[in-house]
Protein backbone atom coordinates (compact mmCIF):
# COMPACT_ATOMS: atom_id res chain seq x y z
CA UNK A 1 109.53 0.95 78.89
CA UNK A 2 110.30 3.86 81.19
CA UNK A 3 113.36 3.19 83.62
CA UNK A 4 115.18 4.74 86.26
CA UNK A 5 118.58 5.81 86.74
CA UNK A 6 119.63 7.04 90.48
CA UNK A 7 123.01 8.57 90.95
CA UNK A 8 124.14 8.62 94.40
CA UNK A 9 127.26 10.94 93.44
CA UNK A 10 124.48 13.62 91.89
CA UNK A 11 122.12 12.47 94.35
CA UNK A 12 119.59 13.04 91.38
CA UNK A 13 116.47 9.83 89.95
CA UNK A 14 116.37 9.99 86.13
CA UNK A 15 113.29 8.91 84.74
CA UNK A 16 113.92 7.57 81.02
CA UNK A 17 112.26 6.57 78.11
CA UNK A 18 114.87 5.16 75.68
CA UNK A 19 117.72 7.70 75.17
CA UNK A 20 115.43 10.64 76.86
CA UNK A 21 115.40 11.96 80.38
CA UNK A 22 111.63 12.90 80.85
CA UNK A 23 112.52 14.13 84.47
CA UNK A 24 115.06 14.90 87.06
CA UNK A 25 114.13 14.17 90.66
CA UNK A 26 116.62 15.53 93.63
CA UNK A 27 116.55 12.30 96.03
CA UNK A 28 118.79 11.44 99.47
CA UNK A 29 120.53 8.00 99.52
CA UNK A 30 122.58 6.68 102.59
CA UNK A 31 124.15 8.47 104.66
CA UNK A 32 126.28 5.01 105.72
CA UNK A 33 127.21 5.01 101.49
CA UNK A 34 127.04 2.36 99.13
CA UNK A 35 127.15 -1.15 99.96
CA UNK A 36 124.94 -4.43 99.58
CA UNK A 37 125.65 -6.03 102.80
CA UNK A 38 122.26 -7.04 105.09
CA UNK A 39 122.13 -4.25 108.39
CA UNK A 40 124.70 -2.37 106.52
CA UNK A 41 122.60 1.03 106.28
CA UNK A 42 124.06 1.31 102.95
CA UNK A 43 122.14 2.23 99.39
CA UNK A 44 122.58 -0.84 97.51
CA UNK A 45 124.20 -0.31 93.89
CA UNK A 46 123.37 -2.40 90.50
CA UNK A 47 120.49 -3.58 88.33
CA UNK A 48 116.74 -3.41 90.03
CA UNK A 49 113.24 -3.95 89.47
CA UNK A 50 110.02 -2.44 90.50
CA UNK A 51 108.76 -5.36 92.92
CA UNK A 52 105.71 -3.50 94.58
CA UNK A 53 104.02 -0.27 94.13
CA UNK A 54 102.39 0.63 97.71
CA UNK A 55 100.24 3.23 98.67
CA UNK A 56 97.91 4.13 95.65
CA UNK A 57 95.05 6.25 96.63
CA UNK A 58 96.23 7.19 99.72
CA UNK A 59 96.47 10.92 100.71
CA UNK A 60 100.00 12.61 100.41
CA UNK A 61 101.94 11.97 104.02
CA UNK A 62 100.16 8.87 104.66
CA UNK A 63 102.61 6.89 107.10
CA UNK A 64 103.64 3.81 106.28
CA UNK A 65 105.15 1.24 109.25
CA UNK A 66 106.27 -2.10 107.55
CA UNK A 67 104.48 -1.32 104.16
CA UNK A 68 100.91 -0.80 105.39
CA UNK A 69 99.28 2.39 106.21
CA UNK A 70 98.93 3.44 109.69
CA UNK A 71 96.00 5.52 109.23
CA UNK A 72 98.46 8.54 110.47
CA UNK A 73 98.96 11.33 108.09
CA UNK A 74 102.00 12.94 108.80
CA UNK A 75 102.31 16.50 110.47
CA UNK A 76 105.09 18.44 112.40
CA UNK A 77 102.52 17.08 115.86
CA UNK A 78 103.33 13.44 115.02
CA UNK A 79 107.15 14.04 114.68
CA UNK A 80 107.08 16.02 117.78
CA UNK A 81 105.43 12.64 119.00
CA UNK A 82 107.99 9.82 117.50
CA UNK A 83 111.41 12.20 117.00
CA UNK A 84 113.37 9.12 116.23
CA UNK A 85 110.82 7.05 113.59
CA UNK A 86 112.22 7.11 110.11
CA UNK A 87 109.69 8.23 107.86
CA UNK A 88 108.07 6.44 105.28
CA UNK A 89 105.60 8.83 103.45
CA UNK A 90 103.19 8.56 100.78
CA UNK A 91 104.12 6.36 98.06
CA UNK A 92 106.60 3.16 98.25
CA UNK A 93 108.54 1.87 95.07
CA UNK A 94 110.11 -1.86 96.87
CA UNK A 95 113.16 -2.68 94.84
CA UNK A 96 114.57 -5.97 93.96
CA UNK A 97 118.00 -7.12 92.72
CA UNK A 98 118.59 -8.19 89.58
CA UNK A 99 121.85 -9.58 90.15
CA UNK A 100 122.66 -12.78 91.92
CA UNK A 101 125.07 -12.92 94.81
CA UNK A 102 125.61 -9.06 94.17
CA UNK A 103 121.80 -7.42 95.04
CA UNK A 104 119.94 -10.62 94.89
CA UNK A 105 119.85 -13.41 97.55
CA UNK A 106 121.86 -14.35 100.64
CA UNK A 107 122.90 -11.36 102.84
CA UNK A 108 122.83 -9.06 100.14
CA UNK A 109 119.38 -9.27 98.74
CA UNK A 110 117.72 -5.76 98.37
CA UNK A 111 114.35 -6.62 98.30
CA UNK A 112 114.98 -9.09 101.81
CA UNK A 113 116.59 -5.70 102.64
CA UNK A 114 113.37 -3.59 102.36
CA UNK A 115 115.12 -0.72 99.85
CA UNK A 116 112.57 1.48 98.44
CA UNK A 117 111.70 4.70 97.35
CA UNK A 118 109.77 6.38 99.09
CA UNK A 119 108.51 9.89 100.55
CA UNK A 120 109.93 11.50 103.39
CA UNK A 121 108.97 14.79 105.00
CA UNK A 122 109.34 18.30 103.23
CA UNK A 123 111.93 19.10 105.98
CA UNK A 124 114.24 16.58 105.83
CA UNK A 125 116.68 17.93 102.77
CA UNK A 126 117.41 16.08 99.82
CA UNK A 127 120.57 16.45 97.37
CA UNK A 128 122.42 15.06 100.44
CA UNK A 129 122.65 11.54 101.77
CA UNK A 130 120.49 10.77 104.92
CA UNK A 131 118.62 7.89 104.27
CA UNK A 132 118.94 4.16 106.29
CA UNK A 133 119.66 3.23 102.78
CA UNK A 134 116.30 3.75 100.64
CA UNK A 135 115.95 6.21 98.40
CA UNK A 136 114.31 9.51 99.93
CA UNK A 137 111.30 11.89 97.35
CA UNK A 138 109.82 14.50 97.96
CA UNK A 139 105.93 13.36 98.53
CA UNK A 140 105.03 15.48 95.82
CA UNK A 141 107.97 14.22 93.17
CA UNK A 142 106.82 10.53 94.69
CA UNK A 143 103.51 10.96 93.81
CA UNK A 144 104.15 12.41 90.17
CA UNK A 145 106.88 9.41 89.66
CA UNK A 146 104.57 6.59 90.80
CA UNK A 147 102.02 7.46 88.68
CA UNK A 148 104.48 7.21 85.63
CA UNK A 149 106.50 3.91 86.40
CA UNK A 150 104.93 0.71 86.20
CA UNK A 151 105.87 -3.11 87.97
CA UNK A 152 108.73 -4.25 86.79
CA UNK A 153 110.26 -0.96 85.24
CA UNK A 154 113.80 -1.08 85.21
CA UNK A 155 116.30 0.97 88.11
CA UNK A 156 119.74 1.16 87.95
CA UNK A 157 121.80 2.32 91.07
CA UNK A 158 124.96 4.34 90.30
CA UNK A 159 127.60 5.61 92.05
């Protein structure tokens, strides 16, 4: 089964198949750091899961508000429009913890945290950490990577 490996020090998403790296993906994690914590803002570290694919079919850019499409696609207009939305783009990978009282449950549950991967505009820069504590693609990367993973493939969040 293919898996992911994000490190936030290399700010790079491995996607594996056993002992091979089939690709190399520059992403942007927090910009608050790493931490579990509910409201923290933080990229959450540790053993994940593929919850929920969201967004299949959909054109690159579609905007996504709470998980569902807004029938926006996204365009320099509509951020002129909303400057302060945080941009969820085209594809969304929701996470889940694996590990209980760590990622999983109570105030530090990832999933009750809404962390995904997920698009973001071609401006915003990745190989640095920006995020509100997802994990930031570019569309085009998050459109090649969710057609290779499946639910329930395996992530692992590294410092």
């Amino acid at each position: 089964m293919l898996q992911l490996v994000i490190s936030i020090a290399n700010q790079q998403l491995s996607l594996v198949d056993g002992e091979q790296t089939l690709a190399i993906y520059s992403i942007s994690t927090a910009l608050n750091g790493v931490g579990e914590l509910k409201n923290s803002g933080c990229t959450p570290r540790g053993k994940h899961y593929i919850r929920a694919k969201i967004g299949s079919g959909l054109p690159i850019n579609a905007v996504f508000v709470g998980r569902r499409f807004t029938g926006e696609i996204y365009s320099s207009n509509l951020a002129a429009k909303f400057p302060k939305r945080d941009w969820i783009l085209t594809r969304i990978l929701w996470l889940s913890g694996c590990e209980h009282g760590f990622n999983r449950l109570g105030d530090r549950d990832s999933m009750q945290r809404y962390i995904y991967i997920h698009g973001t505009p071609d401006s915003e820069p990745m190989g640095i950490a920006r995020s509100h504590g997802c994990i930031r693609m570019r569309n085009s990367d998050m459109l090649e990577l969710f057609e290779r993973v499946s639910y329930g493939a395996p992530v692992f969040i590294q410092e």
